[in-house]
Protein backbone atom coordinates (compact mmCIF):
# COMPACT_ATOMS: atom_id res chain seq x y z
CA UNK A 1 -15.01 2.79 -25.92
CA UNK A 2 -11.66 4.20 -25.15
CA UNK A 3 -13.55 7.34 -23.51
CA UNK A 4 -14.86 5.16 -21.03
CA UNK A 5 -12.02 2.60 -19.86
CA UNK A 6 -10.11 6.49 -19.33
CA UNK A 7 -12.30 7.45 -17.28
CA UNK A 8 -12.53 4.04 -15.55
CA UNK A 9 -8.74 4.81 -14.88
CA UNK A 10 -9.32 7.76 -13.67
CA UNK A 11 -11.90 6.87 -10.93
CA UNK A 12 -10.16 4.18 -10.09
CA UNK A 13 -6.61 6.51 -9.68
CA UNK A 14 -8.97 9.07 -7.64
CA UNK A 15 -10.69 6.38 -4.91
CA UNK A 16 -7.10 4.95 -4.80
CA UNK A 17 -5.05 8.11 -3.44
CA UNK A 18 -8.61 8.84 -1.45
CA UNK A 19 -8.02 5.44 0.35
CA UNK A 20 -4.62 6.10 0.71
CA UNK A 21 -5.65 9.15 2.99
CA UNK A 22 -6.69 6.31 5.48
CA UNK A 23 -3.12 5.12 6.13
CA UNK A 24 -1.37 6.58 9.16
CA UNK A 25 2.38 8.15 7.78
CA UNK A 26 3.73 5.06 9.82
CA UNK A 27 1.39 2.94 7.97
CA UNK A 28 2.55 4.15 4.66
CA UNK A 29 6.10 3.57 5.30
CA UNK A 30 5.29 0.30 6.18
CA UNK A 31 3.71 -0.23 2.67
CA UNK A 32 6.35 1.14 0.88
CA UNK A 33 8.97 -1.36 1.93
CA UNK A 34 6.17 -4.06 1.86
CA UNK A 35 6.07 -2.39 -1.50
CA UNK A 36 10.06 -3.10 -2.63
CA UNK A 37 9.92 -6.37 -1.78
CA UNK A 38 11.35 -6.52 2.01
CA UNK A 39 10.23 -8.83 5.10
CA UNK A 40 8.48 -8.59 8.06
CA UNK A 41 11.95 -8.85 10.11
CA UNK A 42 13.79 -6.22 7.32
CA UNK A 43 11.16 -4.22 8.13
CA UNK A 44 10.96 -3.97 11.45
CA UNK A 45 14.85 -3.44 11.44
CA UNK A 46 14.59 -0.93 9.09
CA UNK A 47 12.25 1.47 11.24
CA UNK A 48 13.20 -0.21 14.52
CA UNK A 49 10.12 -1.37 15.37
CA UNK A 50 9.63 -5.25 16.48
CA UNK A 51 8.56 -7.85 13.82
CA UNK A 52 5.45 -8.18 15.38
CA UNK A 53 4.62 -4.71 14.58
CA UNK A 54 5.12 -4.92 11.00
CA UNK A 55 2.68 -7.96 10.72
CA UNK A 56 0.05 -5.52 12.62
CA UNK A 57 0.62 -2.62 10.30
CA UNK A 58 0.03 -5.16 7.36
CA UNK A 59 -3.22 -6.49 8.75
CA UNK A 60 -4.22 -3.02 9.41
CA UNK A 61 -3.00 -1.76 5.81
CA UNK A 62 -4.90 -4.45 4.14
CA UNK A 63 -8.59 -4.03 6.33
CA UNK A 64 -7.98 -0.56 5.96
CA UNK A 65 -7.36 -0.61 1.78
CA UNK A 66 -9.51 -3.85 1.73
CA UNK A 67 -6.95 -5.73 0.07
CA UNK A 68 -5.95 -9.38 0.31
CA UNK A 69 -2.71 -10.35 -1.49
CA UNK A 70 0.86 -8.62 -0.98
CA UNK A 71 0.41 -8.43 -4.93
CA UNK A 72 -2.24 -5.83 -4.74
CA UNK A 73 -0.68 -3.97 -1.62
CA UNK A 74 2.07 -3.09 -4.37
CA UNK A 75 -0.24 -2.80 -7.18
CA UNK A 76 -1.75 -0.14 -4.67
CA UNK A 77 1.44 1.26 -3.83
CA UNK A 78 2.18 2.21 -7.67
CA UNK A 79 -0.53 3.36 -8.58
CA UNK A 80 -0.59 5.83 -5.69
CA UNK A 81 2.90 6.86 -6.23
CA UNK A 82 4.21 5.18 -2.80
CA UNK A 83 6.75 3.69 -5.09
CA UNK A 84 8.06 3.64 -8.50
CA UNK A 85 7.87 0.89 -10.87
């Protein structure tokens, strides 16, 4: 049994970073302060981009990873290594 959920783990780790090759860098930077808990508008200051930016690079992020919820967009983030815990 354990043999198994590993390797569940595992190909879930591998199609994760794979999809994670779909993000543009800009993208990804995006993500990661999605990731740590900042706003649209702290975001957009941050990389001095407008606010209305940030909400496209979300959309995009989330077709892109096929993800709904903000929750999972940092779920996705850890596991991927964008972030720490």
């Amino acid at each position: 049994m354990q043999k198994s959920f590993l390797n569940v783990q595992i190909q879930q780790s591998i199609m994760s970073t794979e999809k994670l090759h779909l993000l543009t860098e800009r993208e990804k930077q995006v993500l990661r302060h999605i990731a740590e808990g900042n706003t649209n508008l702290q975001i957009s200051e941050l990389l001095s981009i407008a606010e209305n930016t940030v909400k496209t690079h979300r959309k995009n992020i989330k077709r892109k990873l096929e993800i709904v919820s903000t929750a999972d967009l940092v779920k996705f983030a850890q596991k991927t290594g964008l972030i720490t815990s």
